[in-house]
Every structure is written in C-alpha cells, then in structure tokens.
N, C-alpha and C. Protein backbone atom coordinates (compact mmCIF):
# COMPACT_ATOMS: atom_id res chain seq x y z
N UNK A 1 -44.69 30.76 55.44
CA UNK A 1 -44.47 32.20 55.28
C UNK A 1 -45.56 32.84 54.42
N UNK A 2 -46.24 32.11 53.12
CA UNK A 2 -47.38 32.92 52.64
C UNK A 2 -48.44 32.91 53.10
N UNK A 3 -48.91 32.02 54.46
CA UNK A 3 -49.97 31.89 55.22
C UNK A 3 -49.75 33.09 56.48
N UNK A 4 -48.60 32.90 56.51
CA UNK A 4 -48.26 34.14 57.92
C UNK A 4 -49.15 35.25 57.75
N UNK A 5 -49.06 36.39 56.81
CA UNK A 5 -50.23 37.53 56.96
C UNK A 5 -51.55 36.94 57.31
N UNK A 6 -51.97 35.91 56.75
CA UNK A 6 -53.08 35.95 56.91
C UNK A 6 -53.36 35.07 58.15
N UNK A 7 -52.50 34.11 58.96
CA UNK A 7 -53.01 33.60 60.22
C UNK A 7 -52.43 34.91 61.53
N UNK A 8 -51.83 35.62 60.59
CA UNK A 8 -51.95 36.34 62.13
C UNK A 8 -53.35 37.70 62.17
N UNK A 9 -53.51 38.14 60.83
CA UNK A 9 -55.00 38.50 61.03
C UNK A 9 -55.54 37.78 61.28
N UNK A 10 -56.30 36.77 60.87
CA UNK A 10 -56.99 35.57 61.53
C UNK A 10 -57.23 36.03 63.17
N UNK A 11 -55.52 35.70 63.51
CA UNK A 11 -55.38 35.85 65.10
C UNK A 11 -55.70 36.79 65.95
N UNK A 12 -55.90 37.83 65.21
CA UNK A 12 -56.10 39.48 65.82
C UNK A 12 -57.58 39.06 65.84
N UNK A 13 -58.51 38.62 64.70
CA UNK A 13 -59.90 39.23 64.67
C UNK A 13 -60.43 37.82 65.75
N UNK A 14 -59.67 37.01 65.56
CA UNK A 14 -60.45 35.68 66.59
C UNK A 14 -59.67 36.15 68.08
N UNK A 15 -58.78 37.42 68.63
CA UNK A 15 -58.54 37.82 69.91
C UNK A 15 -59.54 38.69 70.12
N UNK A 16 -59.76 39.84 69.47
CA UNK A 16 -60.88 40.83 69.52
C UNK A 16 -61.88 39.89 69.55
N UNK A 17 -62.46 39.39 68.87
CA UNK A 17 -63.80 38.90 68.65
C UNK A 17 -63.94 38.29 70.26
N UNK A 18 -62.77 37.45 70.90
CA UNK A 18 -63.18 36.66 72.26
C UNK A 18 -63.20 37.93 73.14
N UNK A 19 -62.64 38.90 72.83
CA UNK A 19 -62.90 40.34 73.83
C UNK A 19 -64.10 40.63 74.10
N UNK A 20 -64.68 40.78 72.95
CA UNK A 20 -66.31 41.39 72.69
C UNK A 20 -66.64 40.43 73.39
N UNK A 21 -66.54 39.25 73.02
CA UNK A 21 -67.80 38.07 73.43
C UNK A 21 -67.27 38.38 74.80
N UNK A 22 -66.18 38.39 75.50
CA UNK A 22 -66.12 38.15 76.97
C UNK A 22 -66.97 39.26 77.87
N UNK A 23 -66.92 40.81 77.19
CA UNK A 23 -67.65 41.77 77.74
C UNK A 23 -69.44 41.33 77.68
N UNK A 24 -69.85 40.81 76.64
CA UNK A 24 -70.92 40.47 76.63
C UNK A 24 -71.38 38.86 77.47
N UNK A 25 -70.95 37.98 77.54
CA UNK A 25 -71.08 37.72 79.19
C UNK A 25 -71.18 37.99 80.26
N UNK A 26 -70.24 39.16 80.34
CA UNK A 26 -70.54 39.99 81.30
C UNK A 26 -71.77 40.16 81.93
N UNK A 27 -72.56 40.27 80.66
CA UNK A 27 -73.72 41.20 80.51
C UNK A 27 -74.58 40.04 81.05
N UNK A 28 -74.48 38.87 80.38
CA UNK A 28 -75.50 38.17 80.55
C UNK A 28 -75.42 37.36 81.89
N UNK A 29 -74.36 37.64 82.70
CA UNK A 29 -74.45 36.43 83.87
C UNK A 29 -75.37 37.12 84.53
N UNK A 30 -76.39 38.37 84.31
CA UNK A 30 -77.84 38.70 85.32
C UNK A 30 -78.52 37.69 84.55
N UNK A 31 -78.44 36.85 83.86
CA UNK A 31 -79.45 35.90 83.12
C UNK A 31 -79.52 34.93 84.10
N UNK A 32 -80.44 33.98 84.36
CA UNK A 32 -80.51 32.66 84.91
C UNK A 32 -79.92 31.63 83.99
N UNK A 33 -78.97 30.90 84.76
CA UNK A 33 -78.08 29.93 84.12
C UNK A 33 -78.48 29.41 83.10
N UNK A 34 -79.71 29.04 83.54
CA UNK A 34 -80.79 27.92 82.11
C UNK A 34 -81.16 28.90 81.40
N UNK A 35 -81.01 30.02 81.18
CA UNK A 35 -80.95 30.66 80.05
C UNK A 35 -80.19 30.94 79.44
N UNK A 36 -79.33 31.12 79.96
CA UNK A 36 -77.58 31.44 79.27
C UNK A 36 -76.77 29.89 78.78
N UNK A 37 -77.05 28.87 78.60
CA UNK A 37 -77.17 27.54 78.46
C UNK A 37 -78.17 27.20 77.04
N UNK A 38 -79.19 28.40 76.92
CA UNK A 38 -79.79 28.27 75.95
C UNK A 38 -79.36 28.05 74.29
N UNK A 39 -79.46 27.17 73.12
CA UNK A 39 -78.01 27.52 72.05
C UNK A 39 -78.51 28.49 71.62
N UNK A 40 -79.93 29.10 71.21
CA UNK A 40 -80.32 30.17 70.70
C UNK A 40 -80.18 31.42 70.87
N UNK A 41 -79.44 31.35 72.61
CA UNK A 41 -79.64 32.23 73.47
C UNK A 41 -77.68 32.74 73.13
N UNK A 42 -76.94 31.58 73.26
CA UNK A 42 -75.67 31.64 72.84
C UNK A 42 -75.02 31.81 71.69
N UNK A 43 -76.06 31.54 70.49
CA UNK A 43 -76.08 31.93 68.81
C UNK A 43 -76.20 33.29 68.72
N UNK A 44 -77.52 34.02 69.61
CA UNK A 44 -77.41 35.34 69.58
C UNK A 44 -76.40 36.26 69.87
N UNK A 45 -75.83 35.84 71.21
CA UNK A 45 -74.76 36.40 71.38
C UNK A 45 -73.73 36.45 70.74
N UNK A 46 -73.07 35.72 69.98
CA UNK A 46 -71.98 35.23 69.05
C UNK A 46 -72.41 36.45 67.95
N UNK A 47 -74.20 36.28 67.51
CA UNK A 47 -73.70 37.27 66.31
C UNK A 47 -73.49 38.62 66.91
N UNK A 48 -74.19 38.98 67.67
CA UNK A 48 -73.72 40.16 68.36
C UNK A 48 -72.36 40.63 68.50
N UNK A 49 -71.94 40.40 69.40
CA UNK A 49 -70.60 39.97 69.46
C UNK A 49 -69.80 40.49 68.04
N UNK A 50 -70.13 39.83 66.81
CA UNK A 50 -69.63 39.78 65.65
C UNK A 50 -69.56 41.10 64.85
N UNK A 51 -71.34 41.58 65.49
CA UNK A 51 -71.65 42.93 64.61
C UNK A 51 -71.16 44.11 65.46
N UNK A 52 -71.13 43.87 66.89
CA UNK A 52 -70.23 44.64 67.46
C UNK A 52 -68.74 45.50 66.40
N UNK A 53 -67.91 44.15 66.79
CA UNK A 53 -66.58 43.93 66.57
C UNK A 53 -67.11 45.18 64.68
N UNK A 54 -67.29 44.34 64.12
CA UNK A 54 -67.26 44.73 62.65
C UNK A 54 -68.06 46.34 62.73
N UNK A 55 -68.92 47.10 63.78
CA UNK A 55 -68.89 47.87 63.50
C UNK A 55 -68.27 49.40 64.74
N UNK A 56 -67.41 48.54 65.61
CA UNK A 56 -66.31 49.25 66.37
C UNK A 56 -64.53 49.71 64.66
N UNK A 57 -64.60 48.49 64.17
CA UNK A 57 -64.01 48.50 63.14
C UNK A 57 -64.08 49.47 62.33
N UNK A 58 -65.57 49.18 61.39
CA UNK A 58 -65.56 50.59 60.39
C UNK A 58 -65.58 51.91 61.78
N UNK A 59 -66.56 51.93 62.68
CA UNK A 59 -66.21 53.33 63.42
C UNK A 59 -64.68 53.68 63.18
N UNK A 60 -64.07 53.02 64.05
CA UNK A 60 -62.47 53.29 64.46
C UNK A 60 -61.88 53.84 62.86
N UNK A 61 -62.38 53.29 61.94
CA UNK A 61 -61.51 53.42 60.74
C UNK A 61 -61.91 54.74 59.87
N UNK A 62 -63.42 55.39 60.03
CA UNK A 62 -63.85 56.24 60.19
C UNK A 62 -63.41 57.69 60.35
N UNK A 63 -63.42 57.15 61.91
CA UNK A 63 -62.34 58.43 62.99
C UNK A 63 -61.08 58.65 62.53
N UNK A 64 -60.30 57.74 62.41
CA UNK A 64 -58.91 57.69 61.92
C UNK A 64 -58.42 58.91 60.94
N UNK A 65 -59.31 58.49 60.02
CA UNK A 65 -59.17 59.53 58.63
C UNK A 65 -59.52 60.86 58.80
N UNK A 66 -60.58 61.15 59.89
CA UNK A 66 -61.12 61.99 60.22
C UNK A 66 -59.45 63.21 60.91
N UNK A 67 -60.05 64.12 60.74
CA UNK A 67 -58.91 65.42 61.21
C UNK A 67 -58.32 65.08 62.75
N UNK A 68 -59.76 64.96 63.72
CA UNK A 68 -59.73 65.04 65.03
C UNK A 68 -58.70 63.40 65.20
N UNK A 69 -59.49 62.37 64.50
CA UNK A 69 -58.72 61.02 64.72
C UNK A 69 -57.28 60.96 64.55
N UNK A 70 -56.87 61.99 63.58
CA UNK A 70 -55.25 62.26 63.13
C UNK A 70 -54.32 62.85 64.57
N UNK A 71 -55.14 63.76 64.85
CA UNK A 71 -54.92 64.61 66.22
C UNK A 71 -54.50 63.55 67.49
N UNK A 72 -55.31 62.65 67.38
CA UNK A 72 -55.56 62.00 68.83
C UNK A 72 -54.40 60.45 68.26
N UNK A 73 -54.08 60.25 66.80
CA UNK A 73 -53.13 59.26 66.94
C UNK A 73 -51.82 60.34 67.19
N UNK A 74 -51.79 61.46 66.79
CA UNK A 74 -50.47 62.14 66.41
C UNK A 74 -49.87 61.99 68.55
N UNK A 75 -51.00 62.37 69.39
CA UNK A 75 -50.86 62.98 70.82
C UNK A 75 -50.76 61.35 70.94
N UNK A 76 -50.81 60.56 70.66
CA UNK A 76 -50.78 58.51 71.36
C UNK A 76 -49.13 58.85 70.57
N UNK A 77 -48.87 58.80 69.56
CA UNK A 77 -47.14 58.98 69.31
C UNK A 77 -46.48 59.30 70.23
N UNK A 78 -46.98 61.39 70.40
CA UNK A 78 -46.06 61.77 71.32
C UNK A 78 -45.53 61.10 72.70
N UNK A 79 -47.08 60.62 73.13
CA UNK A 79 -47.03 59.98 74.30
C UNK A 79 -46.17 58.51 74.79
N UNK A 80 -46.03 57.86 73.65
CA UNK A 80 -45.59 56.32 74.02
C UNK A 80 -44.03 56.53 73.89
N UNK A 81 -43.68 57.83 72.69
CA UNK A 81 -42.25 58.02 72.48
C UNK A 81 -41.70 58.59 73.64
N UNK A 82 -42.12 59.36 74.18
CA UNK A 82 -41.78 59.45 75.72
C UNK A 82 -41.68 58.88 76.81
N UNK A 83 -42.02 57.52 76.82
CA UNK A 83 -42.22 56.66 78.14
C UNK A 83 -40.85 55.75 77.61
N UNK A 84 -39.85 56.08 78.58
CA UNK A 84 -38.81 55.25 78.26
C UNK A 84 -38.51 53.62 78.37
N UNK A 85 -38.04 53.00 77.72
CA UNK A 85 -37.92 51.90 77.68
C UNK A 85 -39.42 51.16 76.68
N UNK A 86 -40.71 51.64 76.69
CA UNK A 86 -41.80 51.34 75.71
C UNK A 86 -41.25 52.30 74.71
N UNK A 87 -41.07 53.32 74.32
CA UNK A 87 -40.67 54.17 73.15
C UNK A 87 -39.65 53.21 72.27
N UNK A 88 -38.56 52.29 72.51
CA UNK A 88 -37.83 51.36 71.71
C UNK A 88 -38.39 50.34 70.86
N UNK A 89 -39.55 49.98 71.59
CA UNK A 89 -40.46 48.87 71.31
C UNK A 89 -41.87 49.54 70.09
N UNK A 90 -42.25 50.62 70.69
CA UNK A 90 -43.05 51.05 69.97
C UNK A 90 -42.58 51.52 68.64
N UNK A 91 -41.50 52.18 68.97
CA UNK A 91 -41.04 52.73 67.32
C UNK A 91 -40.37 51.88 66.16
N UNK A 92 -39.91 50.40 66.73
CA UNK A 92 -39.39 49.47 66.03
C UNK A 92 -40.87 48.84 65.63
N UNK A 93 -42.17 48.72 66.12
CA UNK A 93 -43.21 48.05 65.71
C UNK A 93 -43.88 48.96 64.86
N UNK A 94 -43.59 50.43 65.10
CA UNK A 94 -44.17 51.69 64.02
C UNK A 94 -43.53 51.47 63.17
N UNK A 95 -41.85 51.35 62.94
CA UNK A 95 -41.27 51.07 61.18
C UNK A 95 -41.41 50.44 60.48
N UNK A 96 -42.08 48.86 61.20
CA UNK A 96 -42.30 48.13 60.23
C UNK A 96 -43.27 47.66 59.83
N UNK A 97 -44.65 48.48 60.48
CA UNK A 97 -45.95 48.90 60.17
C UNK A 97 -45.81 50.14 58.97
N UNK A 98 -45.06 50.76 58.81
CA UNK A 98 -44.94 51.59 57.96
C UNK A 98 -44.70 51.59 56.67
N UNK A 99 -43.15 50.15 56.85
CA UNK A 99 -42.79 49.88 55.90
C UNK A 99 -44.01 48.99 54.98
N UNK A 100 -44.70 48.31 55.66
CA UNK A 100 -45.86 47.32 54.67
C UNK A 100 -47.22 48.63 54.49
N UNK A 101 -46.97 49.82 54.67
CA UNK A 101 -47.72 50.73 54.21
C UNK A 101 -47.46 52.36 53.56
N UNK A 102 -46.42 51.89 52.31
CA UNK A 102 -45.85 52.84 51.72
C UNK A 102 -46.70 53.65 50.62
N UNK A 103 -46.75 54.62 50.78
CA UNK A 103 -47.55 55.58 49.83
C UNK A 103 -46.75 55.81 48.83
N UNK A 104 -47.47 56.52 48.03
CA UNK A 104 -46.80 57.34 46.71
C UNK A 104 -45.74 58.30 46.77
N UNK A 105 -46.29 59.17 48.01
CA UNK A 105 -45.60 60.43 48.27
C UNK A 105 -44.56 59.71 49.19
N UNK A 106 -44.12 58.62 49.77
CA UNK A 106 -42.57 58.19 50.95
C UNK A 106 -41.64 58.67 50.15
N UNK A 107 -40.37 58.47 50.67
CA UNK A 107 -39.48 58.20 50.12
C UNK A 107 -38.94 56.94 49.30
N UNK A 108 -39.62 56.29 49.45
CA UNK A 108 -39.93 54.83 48.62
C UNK A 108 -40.39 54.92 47.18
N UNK A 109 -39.69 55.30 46.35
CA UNK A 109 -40.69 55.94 44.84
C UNK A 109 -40.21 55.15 43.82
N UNK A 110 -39.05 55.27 43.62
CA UNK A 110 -37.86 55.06 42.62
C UNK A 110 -36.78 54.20 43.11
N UNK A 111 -36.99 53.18 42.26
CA UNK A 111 -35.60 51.80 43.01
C UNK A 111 -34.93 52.10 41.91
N UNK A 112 -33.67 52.16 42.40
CA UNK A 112 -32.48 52.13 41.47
C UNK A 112 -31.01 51.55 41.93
N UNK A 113 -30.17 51.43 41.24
CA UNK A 113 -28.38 50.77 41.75
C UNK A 113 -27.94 51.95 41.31
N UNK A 114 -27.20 52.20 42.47
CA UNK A 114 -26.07 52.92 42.80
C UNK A 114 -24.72 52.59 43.28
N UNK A 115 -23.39 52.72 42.77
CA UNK A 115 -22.04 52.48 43.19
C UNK A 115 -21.79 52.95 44.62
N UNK A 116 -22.23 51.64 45.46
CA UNK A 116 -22.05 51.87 47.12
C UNK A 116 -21.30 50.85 48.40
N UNK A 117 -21.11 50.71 48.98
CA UNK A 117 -20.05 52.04 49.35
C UNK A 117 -18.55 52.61 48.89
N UNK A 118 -18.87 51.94 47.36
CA UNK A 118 -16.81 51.79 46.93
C UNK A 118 -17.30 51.32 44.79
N UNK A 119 -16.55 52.04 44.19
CA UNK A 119 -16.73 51.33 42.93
C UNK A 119 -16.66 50.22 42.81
N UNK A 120 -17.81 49.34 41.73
CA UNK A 120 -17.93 48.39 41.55
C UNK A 120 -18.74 47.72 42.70
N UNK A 121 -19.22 47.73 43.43
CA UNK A 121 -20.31 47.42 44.81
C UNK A 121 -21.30 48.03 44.23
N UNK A 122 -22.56 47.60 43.88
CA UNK A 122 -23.81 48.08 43.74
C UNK A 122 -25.16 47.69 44.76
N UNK A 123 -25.40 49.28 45.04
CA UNK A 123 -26.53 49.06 46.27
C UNK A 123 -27.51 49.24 45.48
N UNK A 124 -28.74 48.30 46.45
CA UNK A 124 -30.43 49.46 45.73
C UNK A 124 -30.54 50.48 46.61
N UNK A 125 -31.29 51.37 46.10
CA UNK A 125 -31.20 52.54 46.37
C UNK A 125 -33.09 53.43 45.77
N UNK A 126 -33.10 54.24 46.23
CA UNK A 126 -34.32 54.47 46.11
C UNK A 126 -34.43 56.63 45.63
N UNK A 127 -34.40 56.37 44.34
CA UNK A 127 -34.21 58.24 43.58
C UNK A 127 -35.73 58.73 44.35
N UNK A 128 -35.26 59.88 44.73
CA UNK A 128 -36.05 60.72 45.94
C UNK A 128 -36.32 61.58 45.28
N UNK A 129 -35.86 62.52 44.03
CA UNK A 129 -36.16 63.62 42.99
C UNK A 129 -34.95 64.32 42.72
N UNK A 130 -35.24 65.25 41.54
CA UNK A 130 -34.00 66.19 41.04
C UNK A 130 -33.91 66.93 42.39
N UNK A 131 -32.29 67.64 42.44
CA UNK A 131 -32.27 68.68 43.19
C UNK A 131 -32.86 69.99 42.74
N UNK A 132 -32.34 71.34 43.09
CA UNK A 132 -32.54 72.04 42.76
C UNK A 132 -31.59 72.95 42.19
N UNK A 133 -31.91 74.26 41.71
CA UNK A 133 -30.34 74.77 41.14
C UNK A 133 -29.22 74.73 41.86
N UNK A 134 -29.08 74.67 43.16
CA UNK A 134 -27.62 74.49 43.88
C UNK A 134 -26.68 73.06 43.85
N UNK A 135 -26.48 73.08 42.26
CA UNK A 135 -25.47 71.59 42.16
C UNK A 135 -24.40 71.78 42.84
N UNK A 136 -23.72 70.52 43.38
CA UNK A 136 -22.64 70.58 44.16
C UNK A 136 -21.55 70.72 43.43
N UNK A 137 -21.31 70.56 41.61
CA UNK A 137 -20.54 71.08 40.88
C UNK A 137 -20.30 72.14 40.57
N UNK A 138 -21.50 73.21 41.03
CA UNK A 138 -21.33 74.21 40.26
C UNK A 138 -21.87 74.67 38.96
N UNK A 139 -22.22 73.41 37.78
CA UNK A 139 -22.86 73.44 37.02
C UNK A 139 -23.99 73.16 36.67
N UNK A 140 -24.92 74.08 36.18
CA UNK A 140 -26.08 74.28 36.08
C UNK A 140 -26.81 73.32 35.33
N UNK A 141 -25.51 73.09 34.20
CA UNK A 141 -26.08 71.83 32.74
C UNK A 141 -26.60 70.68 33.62
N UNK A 142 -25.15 70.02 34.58
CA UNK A 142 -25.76 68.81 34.69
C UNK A 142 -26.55 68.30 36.00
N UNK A 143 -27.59 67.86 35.82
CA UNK A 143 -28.63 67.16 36.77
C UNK A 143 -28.47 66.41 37.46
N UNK A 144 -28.64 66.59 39.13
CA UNK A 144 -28.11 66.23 40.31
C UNK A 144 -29.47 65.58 40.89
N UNK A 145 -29.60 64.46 41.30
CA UNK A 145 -30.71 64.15 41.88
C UNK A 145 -30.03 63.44 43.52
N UNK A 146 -31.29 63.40 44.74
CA UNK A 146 -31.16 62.92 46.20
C UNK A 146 -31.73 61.13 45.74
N UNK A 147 -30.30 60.94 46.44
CA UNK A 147 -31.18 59.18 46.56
C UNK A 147 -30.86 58.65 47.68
N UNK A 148 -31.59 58.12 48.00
CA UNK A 148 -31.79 57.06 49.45
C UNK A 148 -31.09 56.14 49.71
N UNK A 149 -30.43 55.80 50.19
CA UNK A 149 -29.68 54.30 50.32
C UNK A 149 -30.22 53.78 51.58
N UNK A 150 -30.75 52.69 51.51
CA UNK A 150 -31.27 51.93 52.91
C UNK A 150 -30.31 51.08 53.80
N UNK A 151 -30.61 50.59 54.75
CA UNK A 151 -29.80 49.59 55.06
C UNK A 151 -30.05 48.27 55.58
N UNK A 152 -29.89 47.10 55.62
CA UNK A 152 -30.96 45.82 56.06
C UNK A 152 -30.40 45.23 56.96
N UNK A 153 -31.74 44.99 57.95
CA UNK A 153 -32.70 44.90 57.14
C UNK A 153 -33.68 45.30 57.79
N UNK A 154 -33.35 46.89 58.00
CA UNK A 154 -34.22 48.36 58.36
C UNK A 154 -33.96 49.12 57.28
N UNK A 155 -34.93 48.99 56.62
CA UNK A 155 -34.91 50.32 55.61
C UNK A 155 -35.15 51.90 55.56
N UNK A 156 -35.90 51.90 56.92
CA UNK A 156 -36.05 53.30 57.88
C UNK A 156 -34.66 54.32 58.05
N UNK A 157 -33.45 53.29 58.09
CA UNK A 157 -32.58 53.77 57.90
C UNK A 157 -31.96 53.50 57.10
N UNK A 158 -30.53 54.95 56.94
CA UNK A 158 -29.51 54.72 55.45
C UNK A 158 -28.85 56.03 55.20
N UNK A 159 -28.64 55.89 54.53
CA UNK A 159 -27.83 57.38 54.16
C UNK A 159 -28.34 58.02 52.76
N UNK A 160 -28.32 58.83 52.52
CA UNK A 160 -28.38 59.89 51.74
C UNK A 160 -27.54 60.64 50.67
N UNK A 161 -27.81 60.37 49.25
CA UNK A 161 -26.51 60.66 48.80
C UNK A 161 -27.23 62.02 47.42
N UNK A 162 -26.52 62.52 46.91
CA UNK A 162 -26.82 63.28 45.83
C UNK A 162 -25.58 62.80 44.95
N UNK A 163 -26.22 62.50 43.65
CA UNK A 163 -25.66 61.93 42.87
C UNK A 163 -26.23 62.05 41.22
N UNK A 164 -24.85 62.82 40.47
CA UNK A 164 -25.47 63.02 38.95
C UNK A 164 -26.03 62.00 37.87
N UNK A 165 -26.96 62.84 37.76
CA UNK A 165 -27.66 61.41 36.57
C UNK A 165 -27.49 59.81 35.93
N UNK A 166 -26.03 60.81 35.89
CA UNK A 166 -25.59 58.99 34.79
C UNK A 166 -25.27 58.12 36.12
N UNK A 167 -24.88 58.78 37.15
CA UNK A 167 -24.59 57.59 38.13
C UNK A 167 -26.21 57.17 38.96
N UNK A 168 -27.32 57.47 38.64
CA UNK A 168 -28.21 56.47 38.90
C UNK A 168 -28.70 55.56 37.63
N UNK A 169 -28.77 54.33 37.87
CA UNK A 169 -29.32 53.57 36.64
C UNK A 169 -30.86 52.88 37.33
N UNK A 170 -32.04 52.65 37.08
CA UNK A 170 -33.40 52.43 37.25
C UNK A 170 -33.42 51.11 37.73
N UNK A 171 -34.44 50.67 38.43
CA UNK A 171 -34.28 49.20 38.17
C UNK A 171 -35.94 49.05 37.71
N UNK A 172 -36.13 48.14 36.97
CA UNK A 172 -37.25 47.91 36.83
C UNK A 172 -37.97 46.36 38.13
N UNK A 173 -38.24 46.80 38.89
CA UNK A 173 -38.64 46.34 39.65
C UNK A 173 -39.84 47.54 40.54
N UNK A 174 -41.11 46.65 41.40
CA UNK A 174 -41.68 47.48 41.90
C UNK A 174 -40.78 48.21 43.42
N UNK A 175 -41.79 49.29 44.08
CA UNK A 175 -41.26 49.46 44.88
C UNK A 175 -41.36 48.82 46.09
N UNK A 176 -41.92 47.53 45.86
CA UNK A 176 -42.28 46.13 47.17
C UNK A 176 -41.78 45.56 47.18
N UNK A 177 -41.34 45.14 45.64
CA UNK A 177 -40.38 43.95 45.81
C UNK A 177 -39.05 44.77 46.23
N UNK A 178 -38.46 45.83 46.11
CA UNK A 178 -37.54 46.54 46.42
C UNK A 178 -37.36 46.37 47.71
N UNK A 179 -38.30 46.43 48.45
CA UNK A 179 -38.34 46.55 49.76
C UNK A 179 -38.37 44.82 50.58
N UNK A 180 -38.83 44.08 49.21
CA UNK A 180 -38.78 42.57 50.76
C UNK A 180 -37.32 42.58 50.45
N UNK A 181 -37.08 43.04 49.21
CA UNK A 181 -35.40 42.27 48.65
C UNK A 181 -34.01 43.15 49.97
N UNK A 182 -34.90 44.25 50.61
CA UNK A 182 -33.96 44.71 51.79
C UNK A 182 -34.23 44.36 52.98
N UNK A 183 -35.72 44.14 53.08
CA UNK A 183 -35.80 43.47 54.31
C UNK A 183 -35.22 42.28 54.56
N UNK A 184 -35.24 41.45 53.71
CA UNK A 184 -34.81 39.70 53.51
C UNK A 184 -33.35 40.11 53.37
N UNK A 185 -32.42 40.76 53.25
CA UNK A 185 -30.93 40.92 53.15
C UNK A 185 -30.78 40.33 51.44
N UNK A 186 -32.09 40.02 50.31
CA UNK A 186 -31.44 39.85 49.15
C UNK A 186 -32.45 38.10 49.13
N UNK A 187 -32.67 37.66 50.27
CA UNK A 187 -33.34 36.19 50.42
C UNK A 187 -34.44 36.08 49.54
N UNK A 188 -35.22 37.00 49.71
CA UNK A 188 -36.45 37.05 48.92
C UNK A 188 -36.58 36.70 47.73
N UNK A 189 -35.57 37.15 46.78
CA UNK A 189 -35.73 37.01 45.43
C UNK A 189 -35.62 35.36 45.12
N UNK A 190 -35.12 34.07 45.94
CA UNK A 190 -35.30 33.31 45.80
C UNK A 190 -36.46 32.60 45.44
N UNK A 191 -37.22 33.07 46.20
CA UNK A 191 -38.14 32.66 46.40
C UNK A 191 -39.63 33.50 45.76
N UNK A 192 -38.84 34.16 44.57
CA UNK A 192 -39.97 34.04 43.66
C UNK A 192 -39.26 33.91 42.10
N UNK A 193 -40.15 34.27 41.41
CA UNK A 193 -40.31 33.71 39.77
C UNK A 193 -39.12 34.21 38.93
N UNK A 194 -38.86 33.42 38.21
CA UNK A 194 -37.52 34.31 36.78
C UNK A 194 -37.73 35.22 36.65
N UNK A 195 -38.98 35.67 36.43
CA UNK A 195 -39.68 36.30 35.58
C UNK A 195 -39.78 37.77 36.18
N UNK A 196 -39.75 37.76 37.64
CA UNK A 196 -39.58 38.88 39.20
C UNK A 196 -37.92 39.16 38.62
N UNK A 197 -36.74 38.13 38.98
CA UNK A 197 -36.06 38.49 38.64
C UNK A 197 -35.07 38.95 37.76
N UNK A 198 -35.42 38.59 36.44
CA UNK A 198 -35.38 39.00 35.28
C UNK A 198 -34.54 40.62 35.16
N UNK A 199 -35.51 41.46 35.73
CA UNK A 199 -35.28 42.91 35.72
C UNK A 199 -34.20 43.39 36.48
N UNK A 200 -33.62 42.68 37.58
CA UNK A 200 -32.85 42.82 38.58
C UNK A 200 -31.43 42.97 37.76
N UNK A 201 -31.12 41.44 37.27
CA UNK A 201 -30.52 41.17 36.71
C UNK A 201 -29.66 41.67 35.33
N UNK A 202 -30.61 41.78 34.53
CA UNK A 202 -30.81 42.85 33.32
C UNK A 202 -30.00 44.30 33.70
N UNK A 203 -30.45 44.60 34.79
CA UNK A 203 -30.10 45.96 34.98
C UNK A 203 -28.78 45.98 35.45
N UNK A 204 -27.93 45.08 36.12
CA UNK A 204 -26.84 44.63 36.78
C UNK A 204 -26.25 45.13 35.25
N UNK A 205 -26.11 44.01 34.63
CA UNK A 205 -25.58 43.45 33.04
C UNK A 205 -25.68 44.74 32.72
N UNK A 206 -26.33 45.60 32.46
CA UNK A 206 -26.35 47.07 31.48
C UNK A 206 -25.61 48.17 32.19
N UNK A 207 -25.92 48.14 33.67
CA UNK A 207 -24.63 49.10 34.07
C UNK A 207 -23.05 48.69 34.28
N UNK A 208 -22.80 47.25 34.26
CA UNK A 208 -21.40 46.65 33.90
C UNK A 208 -21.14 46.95 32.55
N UNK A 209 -21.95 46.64 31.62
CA UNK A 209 -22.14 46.68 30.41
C UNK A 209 -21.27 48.55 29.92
C-alpha cells in the first residue's frame, strides 16, 4: 500500500512513454530495416521519445492553468457528464481525484467531533465557518457555525449541519489524515504512529471529559 502511489505513476509514465515510442516507429518504418536495428539508431529514439513525453507534460500543464485550458477542461466535464452510463464512472473517478487534491479554500478546512447522529456518537466532521447574523436561535450573542459531516467512505458526500460553538470541539489532526481516517472507515489510523494518534484520542477524553 505505500508503494501503490508510486507504482501506479510509474505505470502511467512507462504507458505514455510506450505511446510516444510507438508513434515514433511509426515514423521510422520509412527507415531500412538495418537501420532501424541500429542501437544508436534505437538509443536515439528512446531519448526522443522521452523528451517528447516530458515536454507534452510541462505543455499540457501549462495550458491547464491557463484561462482558455480551464475553459476547455470545464466543456470535457460538461461533456462526459452527459453521456449516460460514462457520466457514473467519470464522476466517481473525479471525487476521488479531488479528494487527494484538496485546497485551502474546499470544504475540507477544519476537522472536528461532533454529536452524530444521536448523543454520545461522535462523528468527524469538518467546521466550514461562522454563520452569519441569521442564528437559528434567534440570538445574536451566541455563535452558530456550518459543519460538514461526511460519510465513508465518500466524503463528497454528507450532510450539513449548523451547530453552536460549544457543540463543535477541534481535533488536532491534519486535514489528510482526516480524510484517509474516512476514506479507510477509521482503518487508517492503525496503521500509523502513537504519536498521529495521540490527538484523536485526547480530544475524545476532553469532550467526554
């Protein structure tokens, strides 16, 4: 499992890479056999091939950021979400491309336990910000904040709760580990250090407490 990210990149750049090289054969079967047989002749190609790939890469990554590149992924969305039966597939491989690329600004900010779905049940939960003056009490004093509740082990989805201050308590944990600990249904934390879970824990104890 800690080799997985990295043999399946591995796997992507050694599929692309046999792409390139296969188009560039292409090229060369106008060569005479005994030249294309050549290793010098087959070394060249390889790096080619290589500098290709690595600079289709930065291009593509380039464009991306670029306004127009935003445009042309936003119109590939519209498009695949519309083709029925690929739209299921695509949008379950978009959430969880998403989820291993959470920004500052997601809804992913703030991990915290919240009393869910029943007192004494504590979910993680993720504080989204204060509300605004329209408390659902009525009172102005006390501070109402939106929090996230996910569900696993899709965190894309969940429910939504507004809930006064004292009933969110923090967790000190990041907002990654927050997230394998929902993807994994809670598995994850096994499988790392005291020291990861430490904070989890702690925080349990102080809101029983």
């Amino acid at each position: 499992m800690a080799l997985l990210p990295l043999i399946v990149s591995g796997y992507l750049l050694v599929f692309l890479f046999k792409l390139v090289e296969d188009l560039l054969q292409n090229v060369l079967i106008f060569l005479p056999r005994a030249y294309r047989d050549i290793p010098l002749v087959v070394i060249t190609s390889e790096v080619i091939a290589a500098l290709i790939l690595f600079s289709l890469m930065v291009f593509i990554g380039f464009i991306v950021k670029s306004i127009i590149g935003k445009a042309f992924l936003q119109g590939l969305d519209s498009l695949f979400i519309a083709i029925p039966g690929l739209n299921t597939i695509y949008n379950a491989v978009r959430q969880v491309i998403d989820l291993f690329l959470v920004k500052k600004d997601s809804f992913f900010t703030k991990p915290c336990l919240v009393e869910y779905p029943s007192p004494g049940i504590w979910a993680v939960a993720f504080n989204t910000g204060e509300m605004s003056d329209n408390h659902p009490s009525g009172n102005s004093g006390q501070k109402f904040y939106t929090v996230f509740i996910p569900t696993t082990p899709n965190p894309t989805s969940g429910f939504l709760a507004v809930l006064p201050q004292e009933k969110i308590h923090p967790l000190n944990i990041s907002v990654e580990e927050a997230v394998k600990m929902i993807l994994t249904g809670g598995m994850i934390k096994q499988a790392e250090k005291k020291k990861n879970r430490a904070p989890v824990t702690a925080a349990v104890k102080e809101v029983r407490t």
